[in-house]
PDB file of N, CA and C in Angstrom:
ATOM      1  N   UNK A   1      99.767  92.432  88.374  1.00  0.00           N
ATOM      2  CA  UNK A   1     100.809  93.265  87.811  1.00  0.00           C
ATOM      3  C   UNK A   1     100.402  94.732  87.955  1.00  0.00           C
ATOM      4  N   UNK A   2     101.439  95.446  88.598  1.00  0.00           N
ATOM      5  CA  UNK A   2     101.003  97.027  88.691  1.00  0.00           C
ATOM      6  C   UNK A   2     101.691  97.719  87.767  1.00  0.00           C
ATOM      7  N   UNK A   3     100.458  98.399  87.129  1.00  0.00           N
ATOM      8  CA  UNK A   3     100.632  99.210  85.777  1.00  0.00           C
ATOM      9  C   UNK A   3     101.124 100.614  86.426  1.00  0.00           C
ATOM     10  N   UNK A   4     102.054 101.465  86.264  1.00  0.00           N
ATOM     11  CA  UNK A   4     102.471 102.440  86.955  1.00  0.00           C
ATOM     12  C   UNK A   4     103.151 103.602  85.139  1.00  0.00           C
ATOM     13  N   UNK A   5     102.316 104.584  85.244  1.00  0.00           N
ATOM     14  CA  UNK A   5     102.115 105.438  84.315  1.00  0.00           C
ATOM     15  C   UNK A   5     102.522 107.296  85.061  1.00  0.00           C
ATOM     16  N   UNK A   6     102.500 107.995  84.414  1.00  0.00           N
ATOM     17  CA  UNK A   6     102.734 109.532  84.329  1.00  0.00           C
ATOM     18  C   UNK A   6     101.258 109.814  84.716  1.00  0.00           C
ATOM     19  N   UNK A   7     100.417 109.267  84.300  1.00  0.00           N
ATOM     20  CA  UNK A   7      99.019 109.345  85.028  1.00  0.00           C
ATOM     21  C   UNK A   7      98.796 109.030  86.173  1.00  0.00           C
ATOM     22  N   UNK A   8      99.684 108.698  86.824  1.00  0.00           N
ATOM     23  CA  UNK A   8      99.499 107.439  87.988  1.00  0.00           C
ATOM     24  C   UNK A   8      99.460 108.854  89.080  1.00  0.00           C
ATOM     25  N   UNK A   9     100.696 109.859  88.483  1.00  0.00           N
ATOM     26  CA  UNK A   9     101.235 111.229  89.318  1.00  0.00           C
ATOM     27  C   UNK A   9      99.766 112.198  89.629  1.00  0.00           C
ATOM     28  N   UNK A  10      99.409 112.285  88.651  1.00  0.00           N
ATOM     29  CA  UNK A  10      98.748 113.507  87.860  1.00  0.00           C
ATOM     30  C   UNK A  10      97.606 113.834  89.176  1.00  0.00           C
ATOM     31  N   UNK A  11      97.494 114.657  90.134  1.00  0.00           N
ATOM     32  CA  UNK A  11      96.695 115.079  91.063  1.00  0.00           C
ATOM     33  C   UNK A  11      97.459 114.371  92.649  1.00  0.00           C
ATOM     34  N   UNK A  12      98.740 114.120  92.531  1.00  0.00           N
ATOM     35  CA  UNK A  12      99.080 113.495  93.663  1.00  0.00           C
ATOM     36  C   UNK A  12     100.645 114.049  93.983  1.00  0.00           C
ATOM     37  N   UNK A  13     100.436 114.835  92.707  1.00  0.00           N
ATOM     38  CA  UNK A  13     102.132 115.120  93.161  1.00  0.00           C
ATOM     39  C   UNK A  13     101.910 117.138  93.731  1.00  0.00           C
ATOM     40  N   UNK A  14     102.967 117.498  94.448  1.00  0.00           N
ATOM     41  CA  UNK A  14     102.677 118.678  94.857  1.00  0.00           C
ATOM     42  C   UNK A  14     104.301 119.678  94.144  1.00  0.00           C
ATOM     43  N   UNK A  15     104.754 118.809  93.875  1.00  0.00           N
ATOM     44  CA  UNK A  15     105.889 119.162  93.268  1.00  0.00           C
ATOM     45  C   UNK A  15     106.106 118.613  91.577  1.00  0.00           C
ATOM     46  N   UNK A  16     106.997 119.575  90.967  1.00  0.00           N
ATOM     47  CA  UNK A  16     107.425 118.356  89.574  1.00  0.00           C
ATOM     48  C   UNK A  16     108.074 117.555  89.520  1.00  0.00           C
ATOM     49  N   UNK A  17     107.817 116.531  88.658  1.00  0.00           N
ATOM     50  CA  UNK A  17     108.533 115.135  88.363  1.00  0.00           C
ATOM     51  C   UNK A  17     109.953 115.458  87.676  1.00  0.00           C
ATOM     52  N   UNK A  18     111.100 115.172  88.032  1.00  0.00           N
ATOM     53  CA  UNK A  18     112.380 115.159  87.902  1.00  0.00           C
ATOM     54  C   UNK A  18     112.661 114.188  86.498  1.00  0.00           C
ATOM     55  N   UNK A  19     113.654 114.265  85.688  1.00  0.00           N
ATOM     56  CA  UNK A  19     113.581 113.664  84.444  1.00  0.00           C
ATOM     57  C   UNK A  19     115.150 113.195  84.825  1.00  0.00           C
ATOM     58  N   UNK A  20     115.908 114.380  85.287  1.00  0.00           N
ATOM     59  CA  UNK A  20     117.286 114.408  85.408  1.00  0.00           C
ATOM     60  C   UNK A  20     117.569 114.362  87.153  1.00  0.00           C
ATOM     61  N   UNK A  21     118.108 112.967  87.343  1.00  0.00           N
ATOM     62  CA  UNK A  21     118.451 113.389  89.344  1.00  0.00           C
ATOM     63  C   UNK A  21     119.482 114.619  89.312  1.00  0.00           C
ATOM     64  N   UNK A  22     119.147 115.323  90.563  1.00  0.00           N
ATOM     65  CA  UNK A  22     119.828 116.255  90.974  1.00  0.00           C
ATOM     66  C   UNK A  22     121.692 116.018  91.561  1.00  0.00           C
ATOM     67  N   UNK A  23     121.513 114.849  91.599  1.00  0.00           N
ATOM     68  CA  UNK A  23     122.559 114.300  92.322  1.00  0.00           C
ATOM     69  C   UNK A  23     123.064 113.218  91.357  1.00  0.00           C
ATOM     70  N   UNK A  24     124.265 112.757  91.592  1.00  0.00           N
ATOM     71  CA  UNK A  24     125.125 111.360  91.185  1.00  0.00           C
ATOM     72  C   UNK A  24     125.456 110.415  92.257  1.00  0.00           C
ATOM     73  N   UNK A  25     124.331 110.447  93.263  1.00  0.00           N
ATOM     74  CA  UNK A  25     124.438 109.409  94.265  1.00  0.00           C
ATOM     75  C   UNK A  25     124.153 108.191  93.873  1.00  0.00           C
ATOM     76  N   UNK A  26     123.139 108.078  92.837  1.00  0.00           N
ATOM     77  CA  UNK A  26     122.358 106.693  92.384  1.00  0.00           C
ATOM     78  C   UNK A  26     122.872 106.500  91.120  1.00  0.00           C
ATOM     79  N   UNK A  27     123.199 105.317  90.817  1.00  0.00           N
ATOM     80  CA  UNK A  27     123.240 104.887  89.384  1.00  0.00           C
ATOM     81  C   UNK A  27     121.779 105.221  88.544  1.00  0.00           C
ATOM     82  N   UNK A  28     122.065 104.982  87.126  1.00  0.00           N
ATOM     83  CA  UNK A  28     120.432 104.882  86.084  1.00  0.00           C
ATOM     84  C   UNK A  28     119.683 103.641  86.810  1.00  0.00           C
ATOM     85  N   UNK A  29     120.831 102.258  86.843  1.00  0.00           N
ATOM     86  CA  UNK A  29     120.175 101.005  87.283  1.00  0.00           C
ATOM     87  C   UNK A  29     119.167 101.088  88.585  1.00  0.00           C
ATOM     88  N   UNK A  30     120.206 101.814  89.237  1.00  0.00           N
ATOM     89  CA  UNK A  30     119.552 102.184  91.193  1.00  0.00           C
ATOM     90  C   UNK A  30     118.559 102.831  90.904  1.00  0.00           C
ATOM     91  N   UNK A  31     118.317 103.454  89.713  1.00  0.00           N
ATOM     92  CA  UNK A  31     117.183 104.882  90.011  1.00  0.00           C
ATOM     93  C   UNK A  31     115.863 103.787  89.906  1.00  0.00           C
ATOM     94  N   UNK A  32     116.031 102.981  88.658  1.00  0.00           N
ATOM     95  CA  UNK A  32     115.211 102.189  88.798  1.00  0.00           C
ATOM     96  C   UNK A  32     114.649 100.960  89.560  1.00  0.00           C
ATOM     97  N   UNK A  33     115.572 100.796  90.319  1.00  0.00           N
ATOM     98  CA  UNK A  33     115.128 100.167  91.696  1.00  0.00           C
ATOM     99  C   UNK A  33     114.312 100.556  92.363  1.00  0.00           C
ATOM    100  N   UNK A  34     114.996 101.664  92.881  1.00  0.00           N
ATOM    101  CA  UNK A  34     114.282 103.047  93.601  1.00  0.00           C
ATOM    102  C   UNK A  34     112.777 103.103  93.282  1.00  0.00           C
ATOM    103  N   UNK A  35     112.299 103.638  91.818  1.00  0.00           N
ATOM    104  CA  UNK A  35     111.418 103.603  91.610  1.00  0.00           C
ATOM    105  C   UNK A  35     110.537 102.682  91.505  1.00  0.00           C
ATOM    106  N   UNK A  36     110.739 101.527  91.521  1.00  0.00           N
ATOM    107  CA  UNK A  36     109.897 100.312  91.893  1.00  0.00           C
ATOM    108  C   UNK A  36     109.686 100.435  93.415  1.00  0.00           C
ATOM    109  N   UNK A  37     110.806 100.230  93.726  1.00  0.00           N
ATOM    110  CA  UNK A  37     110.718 100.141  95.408  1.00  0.00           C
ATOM    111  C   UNK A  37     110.116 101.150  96.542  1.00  0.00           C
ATOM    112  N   UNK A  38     110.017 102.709  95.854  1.00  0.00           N
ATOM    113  CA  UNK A  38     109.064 103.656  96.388  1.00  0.00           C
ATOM    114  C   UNK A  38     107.157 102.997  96.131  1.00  0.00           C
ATOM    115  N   UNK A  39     107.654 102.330  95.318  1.00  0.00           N
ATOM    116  CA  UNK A  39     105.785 101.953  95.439  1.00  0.00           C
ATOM    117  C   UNK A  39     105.659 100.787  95.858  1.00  0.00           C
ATOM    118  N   UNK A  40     106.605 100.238  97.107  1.00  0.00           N
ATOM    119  CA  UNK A  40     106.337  99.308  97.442  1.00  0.00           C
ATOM    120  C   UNK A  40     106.339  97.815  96.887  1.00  0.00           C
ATOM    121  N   UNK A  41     107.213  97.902  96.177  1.00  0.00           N
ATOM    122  CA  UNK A  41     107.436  96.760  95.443  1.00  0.00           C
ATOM    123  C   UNK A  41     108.551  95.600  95.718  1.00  0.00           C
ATOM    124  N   UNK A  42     107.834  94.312  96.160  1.00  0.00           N
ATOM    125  CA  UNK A  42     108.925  93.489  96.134  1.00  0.00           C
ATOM    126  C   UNK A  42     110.258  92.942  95.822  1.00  0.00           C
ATOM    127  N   UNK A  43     111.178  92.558  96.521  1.00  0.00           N
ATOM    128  CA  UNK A  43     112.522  92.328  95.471  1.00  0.00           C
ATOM    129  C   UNK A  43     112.391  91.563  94.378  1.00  0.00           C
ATOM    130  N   UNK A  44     110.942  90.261  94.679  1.00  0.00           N
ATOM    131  CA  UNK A  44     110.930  89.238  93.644  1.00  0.00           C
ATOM    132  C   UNK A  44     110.025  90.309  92.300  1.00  0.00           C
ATOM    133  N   UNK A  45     109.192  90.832  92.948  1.00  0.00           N
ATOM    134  CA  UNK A  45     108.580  92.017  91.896  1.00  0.00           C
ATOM    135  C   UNK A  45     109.268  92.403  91.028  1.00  0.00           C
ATOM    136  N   UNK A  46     110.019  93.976  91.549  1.00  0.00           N
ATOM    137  CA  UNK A  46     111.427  94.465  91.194  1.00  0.00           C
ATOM    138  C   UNK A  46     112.068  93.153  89.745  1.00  0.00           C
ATOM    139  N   UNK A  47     112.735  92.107  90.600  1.00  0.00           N
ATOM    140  CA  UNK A  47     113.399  91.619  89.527  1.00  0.00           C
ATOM    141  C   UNK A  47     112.804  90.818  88.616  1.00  0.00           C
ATOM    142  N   UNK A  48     111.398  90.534  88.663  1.00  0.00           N
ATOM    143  CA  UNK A  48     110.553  89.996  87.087  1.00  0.00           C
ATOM    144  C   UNK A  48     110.498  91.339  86.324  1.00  0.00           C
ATOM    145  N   UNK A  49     110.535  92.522  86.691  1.00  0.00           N
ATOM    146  CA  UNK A  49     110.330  94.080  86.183  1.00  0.00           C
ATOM    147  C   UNK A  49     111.586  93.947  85.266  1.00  0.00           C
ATOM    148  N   UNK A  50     112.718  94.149  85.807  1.00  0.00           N
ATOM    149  CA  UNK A  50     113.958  94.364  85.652  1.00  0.00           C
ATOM    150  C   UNK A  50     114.974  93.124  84.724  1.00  0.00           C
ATOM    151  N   UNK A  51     114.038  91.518  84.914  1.00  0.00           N
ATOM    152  CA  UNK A  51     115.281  90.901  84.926  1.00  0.00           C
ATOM    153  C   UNK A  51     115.956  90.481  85.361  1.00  0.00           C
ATOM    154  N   UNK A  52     115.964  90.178  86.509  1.00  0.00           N
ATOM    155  CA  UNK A  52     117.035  90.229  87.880  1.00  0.00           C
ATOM    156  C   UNK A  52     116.788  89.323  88.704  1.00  0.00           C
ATOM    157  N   UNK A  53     117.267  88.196  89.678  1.00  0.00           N
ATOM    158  CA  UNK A  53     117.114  87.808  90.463  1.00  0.00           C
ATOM    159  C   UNK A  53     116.316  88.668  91.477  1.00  0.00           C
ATOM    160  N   UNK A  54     115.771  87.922  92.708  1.00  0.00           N
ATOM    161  CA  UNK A  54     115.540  88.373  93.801  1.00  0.00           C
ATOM    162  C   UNK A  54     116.723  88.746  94.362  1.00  0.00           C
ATOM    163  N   UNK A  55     117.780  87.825  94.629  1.00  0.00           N
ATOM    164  CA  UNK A  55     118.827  87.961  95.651  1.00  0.00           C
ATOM    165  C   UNK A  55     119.647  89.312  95.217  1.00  0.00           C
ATOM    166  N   UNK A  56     119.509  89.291  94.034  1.00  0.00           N
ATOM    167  CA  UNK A  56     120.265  90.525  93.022  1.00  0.00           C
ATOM    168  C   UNK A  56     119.882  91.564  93.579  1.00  0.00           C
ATOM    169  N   UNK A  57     118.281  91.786  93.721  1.00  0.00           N
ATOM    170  CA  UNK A  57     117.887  92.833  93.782  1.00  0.00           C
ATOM    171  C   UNK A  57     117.426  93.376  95.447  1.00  0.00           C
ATOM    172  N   UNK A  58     117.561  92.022  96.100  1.00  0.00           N
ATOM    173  CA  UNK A  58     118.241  92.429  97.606  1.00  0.00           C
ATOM    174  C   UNK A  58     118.887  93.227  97.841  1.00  0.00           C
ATOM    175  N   UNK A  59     120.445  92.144  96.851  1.00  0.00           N
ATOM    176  CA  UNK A  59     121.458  93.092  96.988  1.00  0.00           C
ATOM    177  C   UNK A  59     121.451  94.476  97.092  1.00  0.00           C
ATOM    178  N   UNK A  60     121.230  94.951  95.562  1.00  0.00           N
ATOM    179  CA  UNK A  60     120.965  96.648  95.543  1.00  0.00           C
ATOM    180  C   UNK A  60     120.686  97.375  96.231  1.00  0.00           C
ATOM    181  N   UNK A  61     119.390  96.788  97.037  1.00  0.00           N
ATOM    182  CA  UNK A  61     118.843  97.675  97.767  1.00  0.00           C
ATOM    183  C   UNK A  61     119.862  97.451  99.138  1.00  0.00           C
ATOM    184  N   UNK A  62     120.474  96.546  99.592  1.00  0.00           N
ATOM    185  CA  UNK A  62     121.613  96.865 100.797  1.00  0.00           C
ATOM    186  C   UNK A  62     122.236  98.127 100.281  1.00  0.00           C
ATOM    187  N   UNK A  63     122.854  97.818  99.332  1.00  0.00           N
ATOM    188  CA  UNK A  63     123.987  99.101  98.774  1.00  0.00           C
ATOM    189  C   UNK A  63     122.789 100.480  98.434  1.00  0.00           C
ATOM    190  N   UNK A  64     121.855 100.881  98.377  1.00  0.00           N
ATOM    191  CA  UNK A  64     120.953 102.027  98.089  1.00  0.00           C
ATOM    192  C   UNK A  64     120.799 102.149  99.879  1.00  0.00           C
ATOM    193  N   UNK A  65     120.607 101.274 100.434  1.00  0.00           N
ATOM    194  CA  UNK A  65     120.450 101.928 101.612  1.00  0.00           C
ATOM    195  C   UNK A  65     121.566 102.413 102.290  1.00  0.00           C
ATOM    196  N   UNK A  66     122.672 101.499 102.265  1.00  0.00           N
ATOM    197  CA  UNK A  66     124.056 101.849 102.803  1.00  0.00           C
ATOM    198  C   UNK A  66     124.334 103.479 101.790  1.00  0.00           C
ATOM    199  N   UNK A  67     124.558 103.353 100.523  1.00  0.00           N
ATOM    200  CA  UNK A  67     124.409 105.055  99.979  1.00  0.00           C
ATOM    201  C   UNK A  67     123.477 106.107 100.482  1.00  0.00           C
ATOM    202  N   UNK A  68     122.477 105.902 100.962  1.00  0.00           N
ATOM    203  CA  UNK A  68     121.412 106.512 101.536  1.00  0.00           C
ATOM    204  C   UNK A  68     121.434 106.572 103.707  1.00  0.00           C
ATOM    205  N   UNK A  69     122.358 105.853 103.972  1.00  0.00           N
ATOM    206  CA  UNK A  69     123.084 106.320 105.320  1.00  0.00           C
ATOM    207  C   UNK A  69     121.604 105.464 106.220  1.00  0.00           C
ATOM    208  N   UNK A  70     120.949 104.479 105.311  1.00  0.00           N
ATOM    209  CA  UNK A  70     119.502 104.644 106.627  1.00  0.00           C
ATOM    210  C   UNK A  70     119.095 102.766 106.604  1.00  0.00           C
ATOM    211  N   UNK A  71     118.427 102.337 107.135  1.00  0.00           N
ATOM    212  CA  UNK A  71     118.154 100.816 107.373  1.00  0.00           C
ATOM    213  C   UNK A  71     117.094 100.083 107.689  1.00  0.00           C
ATOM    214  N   UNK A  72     116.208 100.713 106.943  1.00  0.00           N
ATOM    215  CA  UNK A  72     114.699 100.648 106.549  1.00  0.00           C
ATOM    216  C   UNK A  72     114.007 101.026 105.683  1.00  0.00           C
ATOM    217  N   UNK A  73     112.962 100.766 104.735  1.00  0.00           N
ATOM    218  CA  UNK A  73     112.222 101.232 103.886  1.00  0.00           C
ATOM    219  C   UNK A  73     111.630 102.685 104.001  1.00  0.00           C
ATOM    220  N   UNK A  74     111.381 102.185 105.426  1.00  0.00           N
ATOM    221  CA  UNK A  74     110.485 103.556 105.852  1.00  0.00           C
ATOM    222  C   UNK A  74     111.326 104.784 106.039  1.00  0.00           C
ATOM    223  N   UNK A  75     112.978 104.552 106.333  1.00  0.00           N
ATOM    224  CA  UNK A  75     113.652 105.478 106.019  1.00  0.00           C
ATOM    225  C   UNK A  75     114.007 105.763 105.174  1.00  0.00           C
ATOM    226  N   UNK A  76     114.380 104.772 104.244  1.00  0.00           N
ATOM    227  CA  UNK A  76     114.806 105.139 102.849  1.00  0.00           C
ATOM    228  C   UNK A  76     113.502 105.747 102.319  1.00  0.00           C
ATOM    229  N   UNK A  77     112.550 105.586 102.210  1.00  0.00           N
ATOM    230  CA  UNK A  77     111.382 106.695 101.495  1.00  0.00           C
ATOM    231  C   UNK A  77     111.260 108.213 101.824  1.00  0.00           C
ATOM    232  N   UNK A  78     111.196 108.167 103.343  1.00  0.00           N
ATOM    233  CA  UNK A  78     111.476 109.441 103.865  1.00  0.00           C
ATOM    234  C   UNK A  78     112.797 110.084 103.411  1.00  0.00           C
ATOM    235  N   UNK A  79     114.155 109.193 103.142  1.00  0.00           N
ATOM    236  CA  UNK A  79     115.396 110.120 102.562  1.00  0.00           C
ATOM    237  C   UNK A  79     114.991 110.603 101.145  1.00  0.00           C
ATOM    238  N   UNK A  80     114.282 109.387 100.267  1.00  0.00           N
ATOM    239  CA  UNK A  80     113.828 109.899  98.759  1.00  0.00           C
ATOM    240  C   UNK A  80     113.182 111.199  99.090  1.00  0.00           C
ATOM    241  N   UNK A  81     112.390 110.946  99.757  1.00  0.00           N
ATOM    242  CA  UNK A  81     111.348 112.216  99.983  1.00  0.00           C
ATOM    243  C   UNK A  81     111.628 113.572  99.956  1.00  0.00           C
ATOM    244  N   UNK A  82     112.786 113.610 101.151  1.00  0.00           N
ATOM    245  CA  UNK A  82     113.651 114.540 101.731  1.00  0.00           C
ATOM    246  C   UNK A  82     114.925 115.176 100.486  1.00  0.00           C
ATOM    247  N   UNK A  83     115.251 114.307  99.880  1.00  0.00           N
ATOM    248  CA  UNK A  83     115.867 114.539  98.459  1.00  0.00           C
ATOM    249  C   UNK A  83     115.557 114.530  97.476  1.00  0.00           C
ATOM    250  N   UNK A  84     114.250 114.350  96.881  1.00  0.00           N
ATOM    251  CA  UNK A  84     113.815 114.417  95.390  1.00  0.00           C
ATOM    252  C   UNK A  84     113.739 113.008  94.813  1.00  0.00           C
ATOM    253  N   UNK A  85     114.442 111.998  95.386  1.00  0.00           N
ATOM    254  CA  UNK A  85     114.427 110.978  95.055  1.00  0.00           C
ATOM    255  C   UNK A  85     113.297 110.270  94.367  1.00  0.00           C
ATOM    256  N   UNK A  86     112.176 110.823  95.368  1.00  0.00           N
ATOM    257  CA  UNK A  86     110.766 110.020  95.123  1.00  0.00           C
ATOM    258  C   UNK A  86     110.375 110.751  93.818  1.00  0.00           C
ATOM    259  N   UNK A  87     110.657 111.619  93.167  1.00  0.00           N
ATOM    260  CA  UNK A  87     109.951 112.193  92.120  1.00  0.00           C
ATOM    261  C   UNK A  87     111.221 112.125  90.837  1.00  0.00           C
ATOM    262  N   UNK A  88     112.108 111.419  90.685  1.00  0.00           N
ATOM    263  CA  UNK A  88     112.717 111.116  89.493  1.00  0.00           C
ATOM    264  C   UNK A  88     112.221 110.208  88.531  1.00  0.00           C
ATOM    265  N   UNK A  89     112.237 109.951  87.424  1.00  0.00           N
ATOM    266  CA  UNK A  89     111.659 109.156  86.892  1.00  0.00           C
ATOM    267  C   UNK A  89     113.071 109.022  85.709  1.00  0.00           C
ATOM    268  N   UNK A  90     113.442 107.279  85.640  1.00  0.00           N
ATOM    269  CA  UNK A  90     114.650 107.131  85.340  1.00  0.00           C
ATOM    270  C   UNK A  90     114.730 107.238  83.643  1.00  0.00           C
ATOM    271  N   UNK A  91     115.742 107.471  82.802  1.00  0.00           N
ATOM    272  CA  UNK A  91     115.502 107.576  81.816  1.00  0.00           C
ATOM    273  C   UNK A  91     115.260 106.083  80.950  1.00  0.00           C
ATOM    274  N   UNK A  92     115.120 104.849  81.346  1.00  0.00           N
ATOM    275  CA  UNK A  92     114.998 103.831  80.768  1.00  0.00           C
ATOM    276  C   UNK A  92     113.358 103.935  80.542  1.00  0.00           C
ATOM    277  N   UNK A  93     112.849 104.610  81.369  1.00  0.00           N
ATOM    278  CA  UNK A  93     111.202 104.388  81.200  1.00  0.00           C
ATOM    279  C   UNK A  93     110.551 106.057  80.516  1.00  0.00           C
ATOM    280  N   UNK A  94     111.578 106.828  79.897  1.00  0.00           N
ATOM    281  CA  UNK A  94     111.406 107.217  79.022  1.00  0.00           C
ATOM    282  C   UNK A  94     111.237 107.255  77.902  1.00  0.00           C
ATOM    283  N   UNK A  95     109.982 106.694  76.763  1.00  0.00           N
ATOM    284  CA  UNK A  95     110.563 106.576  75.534  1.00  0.00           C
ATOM    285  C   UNK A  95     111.091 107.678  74.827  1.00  0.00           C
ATOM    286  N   UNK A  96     111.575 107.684  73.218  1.00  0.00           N
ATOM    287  CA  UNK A  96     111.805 108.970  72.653  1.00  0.00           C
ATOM    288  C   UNK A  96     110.586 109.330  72.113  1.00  0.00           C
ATOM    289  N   UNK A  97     109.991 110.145  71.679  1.00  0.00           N
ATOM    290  CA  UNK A  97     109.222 110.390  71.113  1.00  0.00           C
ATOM    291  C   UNK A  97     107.569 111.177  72.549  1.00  0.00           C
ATOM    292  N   UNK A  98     107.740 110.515  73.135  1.00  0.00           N
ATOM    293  CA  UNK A  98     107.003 110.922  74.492  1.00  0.00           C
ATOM    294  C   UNK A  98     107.211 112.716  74.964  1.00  0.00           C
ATOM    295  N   UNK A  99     106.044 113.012  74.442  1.00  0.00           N
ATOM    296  CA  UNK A  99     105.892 114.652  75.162  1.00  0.00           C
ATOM    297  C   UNK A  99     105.309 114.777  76.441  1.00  0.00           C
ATOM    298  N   UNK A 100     105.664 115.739  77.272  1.00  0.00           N
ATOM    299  CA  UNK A 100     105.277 115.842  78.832  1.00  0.00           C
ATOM    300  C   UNK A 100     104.777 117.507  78.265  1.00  0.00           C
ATOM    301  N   UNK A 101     103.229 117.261  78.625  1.00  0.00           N
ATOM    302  CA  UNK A 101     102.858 118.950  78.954  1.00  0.00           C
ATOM    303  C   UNK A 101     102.452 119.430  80.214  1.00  0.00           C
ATOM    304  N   UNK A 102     103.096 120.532  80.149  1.00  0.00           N
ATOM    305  CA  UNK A 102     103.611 121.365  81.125  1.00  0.00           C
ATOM    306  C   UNK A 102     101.997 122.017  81.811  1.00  0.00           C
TER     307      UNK A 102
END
């Protein structure tokens, strides 16, 4: 099981971590796909994470790539990349109470 934390960033990122996407291309649900799926994470992964079937979470990712214009992982990372994508962090894996210092 991969433990994936705000620490996980901390000396690897060259930019800041996004709280709010810049865009309304992705659903909350998609963001969190997304973010599983930038670290390489399986669909069967993904959906023990989530809840979800595998086939479910196939699905999604057809429709994230078809929204994302591209038909590969390796492109879809490079589009996150290229858009901020890779550095959102969705608000479900926000708790309340959680401070971020600056």
């Amino acid at each position: 099981m991969a433990i994936i934390s705000l620490p996980h960033y901390v000396g690897k990122l060259t930019a800041t971590l996004l709280f709010e996407p810049h865009s309304t291309l992705f659903t909350q649900s998609e963001l969190r796909i997304i973010f599983y799926l930038l670290r390489t994470m399986s669909a069967k992964e993904i959906g023990k994470k989530l809840a979800r079937s595998h086939r479910t979470i196939e699905n999604r990712i057809r429709i994230l790539y078809q929204k994302a214009k591209v038909h590969s992982l390796r492109d879809f990372k490079h589009f996150c990349h290229q858009t901020g994508f890779d550095r959102t962090v969705p608000h479900a894996f926000i708790r309340p109470g959680i401070q971020c210092i600056e």
